[in-house]
Protein backbone atom coordinates (compact mmCIF):
# COMPACT_ATOMS: atom_id res chain seq x y z
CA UNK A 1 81.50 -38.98 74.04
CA UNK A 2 82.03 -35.52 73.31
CA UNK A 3 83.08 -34.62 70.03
CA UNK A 4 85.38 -31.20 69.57
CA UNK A 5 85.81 -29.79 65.66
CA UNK A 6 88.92 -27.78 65.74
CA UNK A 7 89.03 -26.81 62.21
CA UNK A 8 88.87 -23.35 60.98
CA UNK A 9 85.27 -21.53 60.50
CA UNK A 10 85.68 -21.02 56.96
CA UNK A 11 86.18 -24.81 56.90
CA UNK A 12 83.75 -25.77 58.50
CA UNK A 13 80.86 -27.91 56.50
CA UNK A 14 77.61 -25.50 56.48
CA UNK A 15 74.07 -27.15 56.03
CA UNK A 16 71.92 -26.05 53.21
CA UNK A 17 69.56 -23.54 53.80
CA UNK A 18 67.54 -21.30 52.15
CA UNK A 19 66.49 -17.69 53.27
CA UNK A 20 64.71 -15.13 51.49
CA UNK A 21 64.78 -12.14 53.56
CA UNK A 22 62.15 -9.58 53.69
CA UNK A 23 62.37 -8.59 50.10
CA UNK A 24 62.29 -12.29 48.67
CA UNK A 25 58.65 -12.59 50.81
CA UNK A 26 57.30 -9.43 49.17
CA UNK A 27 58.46 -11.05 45.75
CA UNK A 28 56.38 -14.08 46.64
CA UNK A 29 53.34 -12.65 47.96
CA UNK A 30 52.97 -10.32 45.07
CA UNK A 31 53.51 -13.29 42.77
CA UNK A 32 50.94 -14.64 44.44
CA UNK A 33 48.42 -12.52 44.43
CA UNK A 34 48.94 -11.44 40.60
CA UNK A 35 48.69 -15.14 40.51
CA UNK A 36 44.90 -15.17 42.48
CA UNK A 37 44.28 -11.70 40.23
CA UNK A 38 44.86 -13.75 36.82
CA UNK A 39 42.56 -16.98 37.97
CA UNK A 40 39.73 -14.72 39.06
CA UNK A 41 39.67 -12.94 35.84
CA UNK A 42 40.16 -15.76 33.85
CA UNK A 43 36.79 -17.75 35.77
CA UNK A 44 34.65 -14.31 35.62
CA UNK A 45 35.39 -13.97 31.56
CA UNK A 46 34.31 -17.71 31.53
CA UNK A 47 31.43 -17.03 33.34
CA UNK A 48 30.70 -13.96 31.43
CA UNK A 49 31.64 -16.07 27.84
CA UNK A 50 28.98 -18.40 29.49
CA UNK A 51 26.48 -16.13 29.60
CA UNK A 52 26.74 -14.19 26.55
CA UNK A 53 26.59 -17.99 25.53
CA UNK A 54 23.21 -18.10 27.05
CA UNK A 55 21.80 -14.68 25.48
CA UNK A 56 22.65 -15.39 22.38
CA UNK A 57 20.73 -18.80 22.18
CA UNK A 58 17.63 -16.91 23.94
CA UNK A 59 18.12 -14.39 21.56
CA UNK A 60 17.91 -16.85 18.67
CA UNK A 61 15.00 -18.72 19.93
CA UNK A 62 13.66 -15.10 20.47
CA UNK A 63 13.78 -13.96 16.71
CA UNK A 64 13.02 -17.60 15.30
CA UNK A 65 9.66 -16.87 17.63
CA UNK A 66 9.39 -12.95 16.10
CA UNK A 67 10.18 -14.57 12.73
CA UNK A 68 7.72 -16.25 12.74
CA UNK A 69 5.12 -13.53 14.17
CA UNK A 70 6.44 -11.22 11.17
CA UNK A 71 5.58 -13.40 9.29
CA UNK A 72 1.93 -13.92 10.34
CA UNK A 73 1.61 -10.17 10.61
CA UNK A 74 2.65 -9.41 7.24
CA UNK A 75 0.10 -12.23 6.11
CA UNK A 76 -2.41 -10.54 8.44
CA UNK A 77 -1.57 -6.90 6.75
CA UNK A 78 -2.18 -8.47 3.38
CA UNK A 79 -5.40 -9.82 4.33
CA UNK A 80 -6.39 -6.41 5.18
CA UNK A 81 -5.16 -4.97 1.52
CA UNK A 82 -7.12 -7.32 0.21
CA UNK A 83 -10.15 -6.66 1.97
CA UNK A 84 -9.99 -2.91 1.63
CA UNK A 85 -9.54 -2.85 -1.82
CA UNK A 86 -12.25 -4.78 -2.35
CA UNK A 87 -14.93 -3.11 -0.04
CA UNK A 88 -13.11 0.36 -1.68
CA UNK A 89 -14.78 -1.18 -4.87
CA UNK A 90 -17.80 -2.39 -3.50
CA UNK A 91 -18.83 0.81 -1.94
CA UNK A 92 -17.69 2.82 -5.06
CA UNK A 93 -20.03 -0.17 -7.22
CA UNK A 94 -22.62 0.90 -4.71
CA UNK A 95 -22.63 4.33 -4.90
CA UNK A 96 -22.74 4.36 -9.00
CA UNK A 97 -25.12 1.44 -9.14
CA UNK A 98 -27.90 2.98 -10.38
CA UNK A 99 -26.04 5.16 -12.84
CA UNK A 100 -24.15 2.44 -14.25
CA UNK A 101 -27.31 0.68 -15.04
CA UNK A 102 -28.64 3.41 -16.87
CA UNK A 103 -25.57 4.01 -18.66
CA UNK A 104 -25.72 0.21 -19.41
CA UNK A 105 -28.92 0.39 -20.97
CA UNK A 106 -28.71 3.54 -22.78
CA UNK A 107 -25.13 1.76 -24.32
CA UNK A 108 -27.24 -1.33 -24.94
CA UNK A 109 -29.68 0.57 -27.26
CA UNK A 110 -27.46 2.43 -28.79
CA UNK A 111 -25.52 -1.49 -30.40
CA UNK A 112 -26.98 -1.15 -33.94
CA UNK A 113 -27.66 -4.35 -36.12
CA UNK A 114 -23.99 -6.04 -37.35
CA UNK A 115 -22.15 -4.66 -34.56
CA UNK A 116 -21.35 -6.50 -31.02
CA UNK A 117 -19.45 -5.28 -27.83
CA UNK A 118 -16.24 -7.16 -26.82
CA UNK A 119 -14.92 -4.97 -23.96
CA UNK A 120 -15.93 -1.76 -22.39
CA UNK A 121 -13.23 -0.31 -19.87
CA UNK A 122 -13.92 2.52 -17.31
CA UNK A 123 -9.88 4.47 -17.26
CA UNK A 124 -8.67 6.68 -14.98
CA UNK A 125 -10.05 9.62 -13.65
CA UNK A 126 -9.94 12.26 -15.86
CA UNK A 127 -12.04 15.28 -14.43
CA UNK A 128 -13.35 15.60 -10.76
CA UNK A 129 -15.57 17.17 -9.23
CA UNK A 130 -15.37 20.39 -9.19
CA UNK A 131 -14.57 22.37 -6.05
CA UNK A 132 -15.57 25.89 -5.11
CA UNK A 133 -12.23 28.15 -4.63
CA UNK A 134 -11.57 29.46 -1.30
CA UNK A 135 -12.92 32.89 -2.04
CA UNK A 136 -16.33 31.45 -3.48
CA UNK A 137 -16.57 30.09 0.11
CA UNK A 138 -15.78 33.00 1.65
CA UNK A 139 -18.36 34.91 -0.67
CA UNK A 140 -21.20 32.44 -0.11
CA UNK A 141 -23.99 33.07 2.50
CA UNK A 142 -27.17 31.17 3.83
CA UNK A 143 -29.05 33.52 1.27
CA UNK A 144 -27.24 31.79 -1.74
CA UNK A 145 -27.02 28.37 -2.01
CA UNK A 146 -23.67 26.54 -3.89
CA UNK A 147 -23.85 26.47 -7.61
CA UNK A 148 -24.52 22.92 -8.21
CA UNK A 149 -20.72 21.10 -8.99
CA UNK A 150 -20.27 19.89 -12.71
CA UNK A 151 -20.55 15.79 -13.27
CA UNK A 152 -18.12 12.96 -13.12
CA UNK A 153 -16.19 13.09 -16.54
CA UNK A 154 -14.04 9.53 -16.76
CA UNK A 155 -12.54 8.32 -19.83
CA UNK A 156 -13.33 5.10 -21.14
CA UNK A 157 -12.54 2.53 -23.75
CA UNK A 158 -15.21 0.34 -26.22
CA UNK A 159 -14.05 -2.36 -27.91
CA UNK A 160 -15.99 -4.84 -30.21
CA UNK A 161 -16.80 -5.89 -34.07
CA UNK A 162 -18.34 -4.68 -36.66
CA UNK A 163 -19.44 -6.22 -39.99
CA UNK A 164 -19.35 -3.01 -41.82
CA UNK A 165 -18.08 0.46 -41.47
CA UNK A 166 -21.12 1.93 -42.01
CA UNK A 167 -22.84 0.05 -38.61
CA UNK A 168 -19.43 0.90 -36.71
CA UNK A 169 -20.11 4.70 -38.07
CA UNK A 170 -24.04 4.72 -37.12
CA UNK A 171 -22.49 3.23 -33.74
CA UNK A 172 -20.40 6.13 -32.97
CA UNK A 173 -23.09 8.72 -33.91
CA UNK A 174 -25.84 6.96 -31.41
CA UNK A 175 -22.97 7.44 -28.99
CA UNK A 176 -22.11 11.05 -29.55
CA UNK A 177 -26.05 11.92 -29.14
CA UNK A 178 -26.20 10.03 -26.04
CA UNK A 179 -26.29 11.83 -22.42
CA UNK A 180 -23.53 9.80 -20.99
CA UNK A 181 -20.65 10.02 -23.75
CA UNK A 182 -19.32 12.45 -25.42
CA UNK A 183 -15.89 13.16 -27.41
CA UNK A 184 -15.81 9.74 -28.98
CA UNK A 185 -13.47 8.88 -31.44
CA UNK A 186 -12.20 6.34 -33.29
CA UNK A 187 -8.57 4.83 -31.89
CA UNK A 188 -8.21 1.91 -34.58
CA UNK A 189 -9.98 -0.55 -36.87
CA UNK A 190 -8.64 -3.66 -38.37
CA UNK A 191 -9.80 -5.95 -40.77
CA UNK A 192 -10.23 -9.49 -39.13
CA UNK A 193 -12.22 -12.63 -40.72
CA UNK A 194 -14.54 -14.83 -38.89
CA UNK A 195 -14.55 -17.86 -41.45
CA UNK A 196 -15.67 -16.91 -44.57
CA UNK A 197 -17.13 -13.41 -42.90
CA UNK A 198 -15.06 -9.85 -43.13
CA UNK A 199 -15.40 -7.71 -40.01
CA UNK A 200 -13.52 -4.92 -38.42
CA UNK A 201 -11.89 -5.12 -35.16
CA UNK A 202 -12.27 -1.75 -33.61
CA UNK A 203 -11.40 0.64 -30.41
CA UNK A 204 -13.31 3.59 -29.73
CA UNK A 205 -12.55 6.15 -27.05
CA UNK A 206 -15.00 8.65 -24.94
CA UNK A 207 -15.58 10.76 -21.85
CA UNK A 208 -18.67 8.59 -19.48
CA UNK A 209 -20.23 11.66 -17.73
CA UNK A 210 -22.47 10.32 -14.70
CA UNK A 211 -23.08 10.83 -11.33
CA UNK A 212 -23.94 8.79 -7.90
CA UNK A 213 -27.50 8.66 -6.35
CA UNK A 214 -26.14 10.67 -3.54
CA UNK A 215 -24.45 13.77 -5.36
CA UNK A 216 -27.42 13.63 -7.66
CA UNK A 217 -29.34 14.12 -4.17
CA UNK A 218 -27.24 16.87 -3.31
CA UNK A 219 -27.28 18.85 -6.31
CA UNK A 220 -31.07 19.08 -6.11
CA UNK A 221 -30.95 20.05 -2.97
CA UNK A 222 -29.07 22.73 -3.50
CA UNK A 223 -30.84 23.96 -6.37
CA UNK A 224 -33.96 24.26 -4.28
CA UNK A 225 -34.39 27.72 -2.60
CA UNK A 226 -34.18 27.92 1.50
CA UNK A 227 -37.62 27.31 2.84
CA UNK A 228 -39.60 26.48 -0.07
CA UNK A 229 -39.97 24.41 -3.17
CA UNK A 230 -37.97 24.47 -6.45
CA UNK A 231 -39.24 27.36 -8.38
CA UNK A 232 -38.63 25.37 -11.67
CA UNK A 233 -37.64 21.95 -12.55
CA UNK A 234 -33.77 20.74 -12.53
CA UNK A 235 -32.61 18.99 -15.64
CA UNK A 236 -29.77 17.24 -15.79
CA UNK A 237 -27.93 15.12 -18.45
CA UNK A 238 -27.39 12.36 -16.01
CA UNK A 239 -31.14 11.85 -14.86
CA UNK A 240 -32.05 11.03 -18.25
């Protein structure tokens, strides 16, 4: 059976259809590929967030692990204060030794009857060494030997008791004809009382002049002519 439509074109029933044409296929594609642009980015910045991530918990574990060396070096540094310091003292106990003994003792007999030590304190330095000037180098040759350098001068404090001013005064006398002090005087005094007893609290301060076996060594040494033997005998107030 053949069927014939004789109605007009315009009336005519069209089926649906969809076209897009050259410039609708351009739309698409570059849709789609700004589309594919977008997801990579977005998974590379997750991948990237992911690793930062990563770092930053290795980095954390790192300075937990460097904490913890600081720590054990700062300990370690201490350690080594410490121990410096106290060989610094050691040596410098060393070196005076035998001059501290002597000052000891000649301190020890000077402690007249009714008068006892509480506390004897070395303070800073007060006078070095002294050290030839430039020029005096320049001026010396092997002919003339270095003038021997003057002695240790520290400062130091005595403090102690006395029963009476008059054993405190004999006290400070001894002291001032002693070869080891000098300048001594008298920083305070104070009336204290032992039970039923009277005394005098008292502060005294003086230059300690001594010097170490070694520079002791040296100064004889260079007080003894090149190629011979000391013409006359060296004196000194510290080998007393």
């Amino acid at each position: 059976m053949i069927e014939i439509n004789l109605l007009p074109r315009e009336y005519l029933k069209k089926p649906f259809s969809f076209a897009f044409g050259k410039t609708g296929l351009y739309a698409v594609a570059a849709v789609a590929g700004i589309t594919l642009m977008l997801i990579g980015v977005t998974f590379y910045q997750i991948h990237q967030l992911n690793t930062l991530e990563d770092n930053i918990a290795k980095a954390r574990q790192r300075a937990a692990m460097l904490e913890k060396d600081i720590q054990l070096v700062d300990a370690l540094i201490d350690v080594k204060d410490k121990i410096t310091s106290r060989m610094v003292a050691v040596e410098r106990l060393d070196s005076y030794r035998s001059a501290w003994v002597r000052i000891l003792e000649d301190m020890a007999r000077n402690v007249p009857e009714f008068v006892w030590l509480g506390q004897f304190t070395e303070e800073a330095l007060k006078d070095s060494i002294a050290q030839p000037s430039q020029e005096g180098n320049e001026q010396k040759t092997e002919q003339q030997p270095a003038v021997a350098a003057a002695p240790t001068v520290h400062s130091a404090e005595v403090k102690g008791y006395a029963f009476t001013l008059n054993a405190l005064a004999s006290f400070m006398i001894k002291m001032m004809r002693s070869d080891y002090f000098d300048e001594v005087e008298l920083v305070s005094s104070d009336e204290v009382k032992f039970q039923d007893h009277k005394a005098y609290n008292f502060i005294l301060t003086c230059n300690l002049h001594y010097l170490s076996d070694e520079h002791l060594r040296d100064l004889i040494a260079q007080a003894r002519p090149t190629g011979g033997s000391p013409k006359g005998t060296t004196s000194h107030r510290s080998l007393n």
